[in-house]
N, C-alpha and C. Protein backbone atom coordinates (compact mmCIF):
# COMPACT_ATOMS: atom_id res chain seq x y z
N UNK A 1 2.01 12.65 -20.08
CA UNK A 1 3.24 11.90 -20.16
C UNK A 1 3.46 11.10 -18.88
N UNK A 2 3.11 11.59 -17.87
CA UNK A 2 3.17 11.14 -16.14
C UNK A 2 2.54 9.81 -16.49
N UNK A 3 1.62 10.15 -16.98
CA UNK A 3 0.65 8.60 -17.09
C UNK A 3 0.98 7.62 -17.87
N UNK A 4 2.00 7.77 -18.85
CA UNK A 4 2.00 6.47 -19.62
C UNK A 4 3.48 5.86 -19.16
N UNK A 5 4.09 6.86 -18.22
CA UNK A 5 5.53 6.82 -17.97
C UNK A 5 4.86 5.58 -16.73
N UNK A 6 3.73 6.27 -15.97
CA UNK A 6 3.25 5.25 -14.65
C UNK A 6 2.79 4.19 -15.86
N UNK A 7 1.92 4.20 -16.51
CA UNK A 7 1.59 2.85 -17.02
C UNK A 7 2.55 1.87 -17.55
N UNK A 8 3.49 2.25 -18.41
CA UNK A 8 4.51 1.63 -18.48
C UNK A 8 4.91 0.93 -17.21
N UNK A 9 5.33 1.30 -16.30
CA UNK A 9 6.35 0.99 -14.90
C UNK A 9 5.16 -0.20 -14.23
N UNK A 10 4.06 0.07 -14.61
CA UNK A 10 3.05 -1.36 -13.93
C UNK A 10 2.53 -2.45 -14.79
N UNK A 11 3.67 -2.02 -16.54
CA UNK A 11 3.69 -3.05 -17.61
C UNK A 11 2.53 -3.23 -18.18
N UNK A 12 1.94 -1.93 -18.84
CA UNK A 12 0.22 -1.91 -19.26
C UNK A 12 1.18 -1.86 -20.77
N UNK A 13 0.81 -2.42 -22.27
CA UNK A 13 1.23 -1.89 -23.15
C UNK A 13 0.78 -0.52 -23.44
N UNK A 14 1.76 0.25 -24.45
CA UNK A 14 1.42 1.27 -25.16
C UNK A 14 -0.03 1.58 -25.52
N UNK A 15 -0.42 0.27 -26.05
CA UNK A 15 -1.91 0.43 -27.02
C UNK A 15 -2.96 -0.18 -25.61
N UNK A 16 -2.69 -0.41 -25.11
CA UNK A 16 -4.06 0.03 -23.77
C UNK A 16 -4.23 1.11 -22.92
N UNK A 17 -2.67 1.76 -23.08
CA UNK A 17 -3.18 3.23 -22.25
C UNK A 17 -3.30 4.18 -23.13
N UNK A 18 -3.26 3.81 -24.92
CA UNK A 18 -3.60 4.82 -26.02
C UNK A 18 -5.15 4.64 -25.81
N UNK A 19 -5.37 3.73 -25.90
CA UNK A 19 -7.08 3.07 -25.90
C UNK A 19 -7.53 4.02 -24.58
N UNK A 20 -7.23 3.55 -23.06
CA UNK A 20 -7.79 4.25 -21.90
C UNK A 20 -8.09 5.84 -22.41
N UNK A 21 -6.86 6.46 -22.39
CA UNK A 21 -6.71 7.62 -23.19
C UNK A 21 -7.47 8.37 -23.74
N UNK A 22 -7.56 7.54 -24.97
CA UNK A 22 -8.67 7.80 -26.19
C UNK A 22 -10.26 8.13 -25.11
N UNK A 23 -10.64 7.23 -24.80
CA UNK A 23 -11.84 7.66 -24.09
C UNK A 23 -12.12 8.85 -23.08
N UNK A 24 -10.94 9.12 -22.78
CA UNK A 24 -10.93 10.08 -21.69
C UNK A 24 -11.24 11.29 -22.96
N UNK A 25 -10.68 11.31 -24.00
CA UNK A 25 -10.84 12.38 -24.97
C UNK A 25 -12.16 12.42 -25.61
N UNK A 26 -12.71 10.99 -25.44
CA UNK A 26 -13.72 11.14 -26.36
C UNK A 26 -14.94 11.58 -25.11
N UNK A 27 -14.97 11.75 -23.67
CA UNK A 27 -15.93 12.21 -23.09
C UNK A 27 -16.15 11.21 -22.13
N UNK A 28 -15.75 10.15 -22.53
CA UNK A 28 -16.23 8.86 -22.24
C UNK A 28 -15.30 9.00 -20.13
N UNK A 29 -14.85 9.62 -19.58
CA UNK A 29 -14.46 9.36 -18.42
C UNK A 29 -14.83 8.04 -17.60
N UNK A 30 -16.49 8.08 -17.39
CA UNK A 30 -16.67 7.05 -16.21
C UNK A 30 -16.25 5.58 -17.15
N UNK A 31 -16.42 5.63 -18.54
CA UNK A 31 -16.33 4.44 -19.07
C UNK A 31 -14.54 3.93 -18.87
N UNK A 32 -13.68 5.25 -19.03
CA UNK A 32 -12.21 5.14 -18.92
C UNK A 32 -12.15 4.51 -17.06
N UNK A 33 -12.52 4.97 -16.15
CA UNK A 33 -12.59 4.95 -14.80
C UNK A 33 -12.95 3.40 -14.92
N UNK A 34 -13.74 2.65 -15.22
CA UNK A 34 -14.40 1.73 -15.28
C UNK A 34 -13.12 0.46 -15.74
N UNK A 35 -12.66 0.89 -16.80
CA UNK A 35 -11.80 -0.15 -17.37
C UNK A 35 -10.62 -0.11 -17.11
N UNK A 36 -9.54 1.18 -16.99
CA UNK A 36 -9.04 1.12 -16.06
C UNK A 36 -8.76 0.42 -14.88
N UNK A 37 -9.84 0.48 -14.29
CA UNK A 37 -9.76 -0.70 -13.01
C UNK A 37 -9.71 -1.90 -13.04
N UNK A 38 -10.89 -2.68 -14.33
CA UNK A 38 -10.95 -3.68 -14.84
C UNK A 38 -9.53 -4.35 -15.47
N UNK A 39 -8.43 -3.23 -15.60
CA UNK A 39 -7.69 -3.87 -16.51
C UNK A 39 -6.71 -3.77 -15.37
N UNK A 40 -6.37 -2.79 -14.19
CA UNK A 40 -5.70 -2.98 -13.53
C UNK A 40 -5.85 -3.66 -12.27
N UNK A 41 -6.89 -4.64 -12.23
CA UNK A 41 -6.91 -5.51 -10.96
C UNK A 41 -6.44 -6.67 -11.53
N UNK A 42 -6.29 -7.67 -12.65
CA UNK A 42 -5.70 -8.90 -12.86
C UNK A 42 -3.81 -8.31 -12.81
N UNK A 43 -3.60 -7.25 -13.33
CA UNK A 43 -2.03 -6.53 -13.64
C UNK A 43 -1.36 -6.53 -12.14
N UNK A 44 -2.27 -5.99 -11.46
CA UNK A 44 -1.80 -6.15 -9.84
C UNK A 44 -1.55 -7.61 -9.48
N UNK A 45 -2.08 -8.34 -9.71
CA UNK A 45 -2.43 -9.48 -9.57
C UNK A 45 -1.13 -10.58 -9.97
N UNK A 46 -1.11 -10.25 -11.02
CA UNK A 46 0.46 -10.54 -11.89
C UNK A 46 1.58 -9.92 -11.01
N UNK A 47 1.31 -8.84 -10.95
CA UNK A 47 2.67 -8.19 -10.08
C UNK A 47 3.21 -8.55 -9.15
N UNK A 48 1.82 -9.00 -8.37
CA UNK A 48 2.07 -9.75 -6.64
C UNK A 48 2.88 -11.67 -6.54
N UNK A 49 2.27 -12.24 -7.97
CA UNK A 49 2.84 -13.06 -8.22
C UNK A 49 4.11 -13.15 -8.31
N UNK A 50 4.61 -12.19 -9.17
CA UNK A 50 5.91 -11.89 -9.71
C UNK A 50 6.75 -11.65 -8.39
N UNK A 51 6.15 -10.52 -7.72
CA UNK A 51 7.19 -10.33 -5.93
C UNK A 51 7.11 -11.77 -5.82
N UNK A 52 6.35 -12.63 -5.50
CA UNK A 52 6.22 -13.55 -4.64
C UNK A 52 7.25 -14.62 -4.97
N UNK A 53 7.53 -15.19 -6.32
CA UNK A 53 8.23 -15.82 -7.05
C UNK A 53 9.64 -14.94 -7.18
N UNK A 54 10.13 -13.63 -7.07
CA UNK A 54 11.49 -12.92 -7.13
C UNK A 54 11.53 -13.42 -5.22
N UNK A 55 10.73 -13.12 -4.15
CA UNK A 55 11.15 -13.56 -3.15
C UNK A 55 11.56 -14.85 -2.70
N UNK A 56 11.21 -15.74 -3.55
CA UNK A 56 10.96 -16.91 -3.30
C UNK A 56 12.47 -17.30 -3.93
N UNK A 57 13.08 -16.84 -4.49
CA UNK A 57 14.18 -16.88 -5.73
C UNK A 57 15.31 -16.36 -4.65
N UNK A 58 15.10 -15.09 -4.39
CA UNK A 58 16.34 -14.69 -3.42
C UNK A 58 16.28 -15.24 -1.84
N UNK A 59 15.32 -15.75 -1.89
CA UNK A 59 15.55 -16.42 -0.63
C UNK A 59 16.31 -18.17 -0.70
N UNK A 60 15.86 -18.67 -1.25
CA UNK A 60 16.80 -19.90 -1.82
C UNK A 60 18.28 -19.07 -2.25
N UNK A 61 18.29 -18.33 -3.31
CA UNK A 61 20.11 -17.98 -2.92
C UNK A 61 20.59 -17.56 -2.16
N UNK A 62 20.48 -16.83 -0.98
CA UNK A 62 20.90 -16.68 -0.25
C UNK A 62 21.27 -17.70 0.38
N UNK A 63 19.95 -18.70 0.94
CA UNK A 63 20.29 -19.98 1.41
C UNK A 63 21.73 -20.22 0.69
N UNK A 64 21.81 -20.66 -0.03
CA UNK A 64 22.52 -21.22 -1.13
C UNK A 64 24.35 -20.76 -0.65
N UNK A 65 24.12 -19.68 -0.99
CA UNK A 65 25.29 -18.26 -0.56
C UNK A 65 25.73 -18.81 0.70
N UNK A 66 24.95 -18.38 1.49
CA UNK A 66 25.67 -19.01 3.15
C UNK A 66 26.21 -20.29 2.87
N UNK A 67 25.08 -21.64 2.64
CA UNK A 67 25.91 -22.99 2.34
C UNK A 67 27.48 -23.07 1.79
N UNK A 68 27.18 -21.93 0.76
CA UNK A 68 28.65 -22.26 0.22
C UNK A 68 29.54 -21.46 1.28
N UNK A 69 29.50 -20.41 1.74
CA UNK A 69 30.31 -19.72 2.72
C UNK A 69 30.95 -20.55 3.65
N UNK A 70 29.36 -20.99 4.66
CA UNK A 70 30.16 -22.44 4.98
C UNK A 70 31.05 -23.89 4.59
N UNK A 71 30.87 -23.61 3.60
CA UNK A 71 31.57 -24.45 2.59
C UNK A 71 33.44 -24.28 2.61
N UNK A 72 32.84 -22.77 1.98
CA UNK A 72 34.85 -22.05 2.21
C UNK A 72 34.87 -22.32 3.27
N UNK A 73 34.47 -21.95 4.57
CA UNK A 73 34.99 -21.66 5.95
C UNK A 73 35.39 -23.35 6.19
N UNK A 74 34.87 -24.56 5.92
CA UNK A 74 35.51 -25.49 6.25
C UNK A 74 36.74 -25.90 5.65
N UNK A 75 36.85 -25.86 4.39
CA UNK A 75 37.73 -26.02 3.55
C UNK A 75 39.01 -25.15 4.03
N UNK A 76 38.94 -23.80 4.11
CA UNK A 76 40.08 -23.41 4.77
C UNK A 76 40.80 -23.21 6.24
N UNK A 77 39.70 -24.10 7.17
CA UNK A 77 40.02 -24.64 8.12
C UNK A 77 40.63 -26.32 8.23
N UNK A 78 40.15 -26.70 6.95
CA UNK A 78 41.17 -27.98 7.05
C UNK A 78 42.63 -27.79 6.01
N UNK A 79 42.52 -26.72 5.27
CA UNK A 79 43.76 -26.29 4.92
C UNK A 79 44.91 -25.79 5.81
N UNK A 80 44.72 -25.58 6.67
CA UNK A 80 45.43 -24.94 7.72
C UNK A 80 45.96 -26.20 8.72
N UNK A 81 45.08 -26.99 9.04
CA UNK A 81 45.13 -27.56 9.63
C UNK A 81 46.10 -29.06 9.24
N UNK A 82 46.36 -29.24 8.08
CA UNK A 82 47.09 -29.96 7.26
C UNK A 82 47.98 -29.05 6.96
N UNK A 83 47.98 -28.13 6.96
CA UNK A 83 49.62 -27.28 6.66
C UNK A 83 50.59 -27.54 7.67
């Protein structure tokens, strides 16, 4: 269960870690060891993309966030200042 709960969480479908699985049952280990890897080096790969593009995302809003902060902070310094 550990394992499909981890496979899930690194976004492998259901039916590739039934498949991995399966081989491990059928004897087949080094062949499971083998593909396994094969299937989890492009998945990593995707993943790192994905950080890279979510960082890339919160770093522009933030930008963004402050701009507008500064934004209020002028605005209610010329409110005041006209009061």
């Amino acid at each position: 269960m550990k394992l499909v709960l981890r496979g899930q969480g690194y976004g492998f479908k259901l039916e590739e870690m039934r498949y991995l699985l399966n081989l491990y049952d059928q004897g087949k280990q080094e062949q499971q060891v083998v593909e396994a890897y094969e299937a989890g080096v492009p998945r990593l790969e995707e993943l790192k993309q994905t950080r890279w593009r979510l960082d890339e995302t919160i770093a522009d809003l933030e930008l963004r966030l402050f701009e507008c902060l500064e934004l209020i902070e002028l605005l209610h310094t010329r409110q005041r200042a006209t009061a």
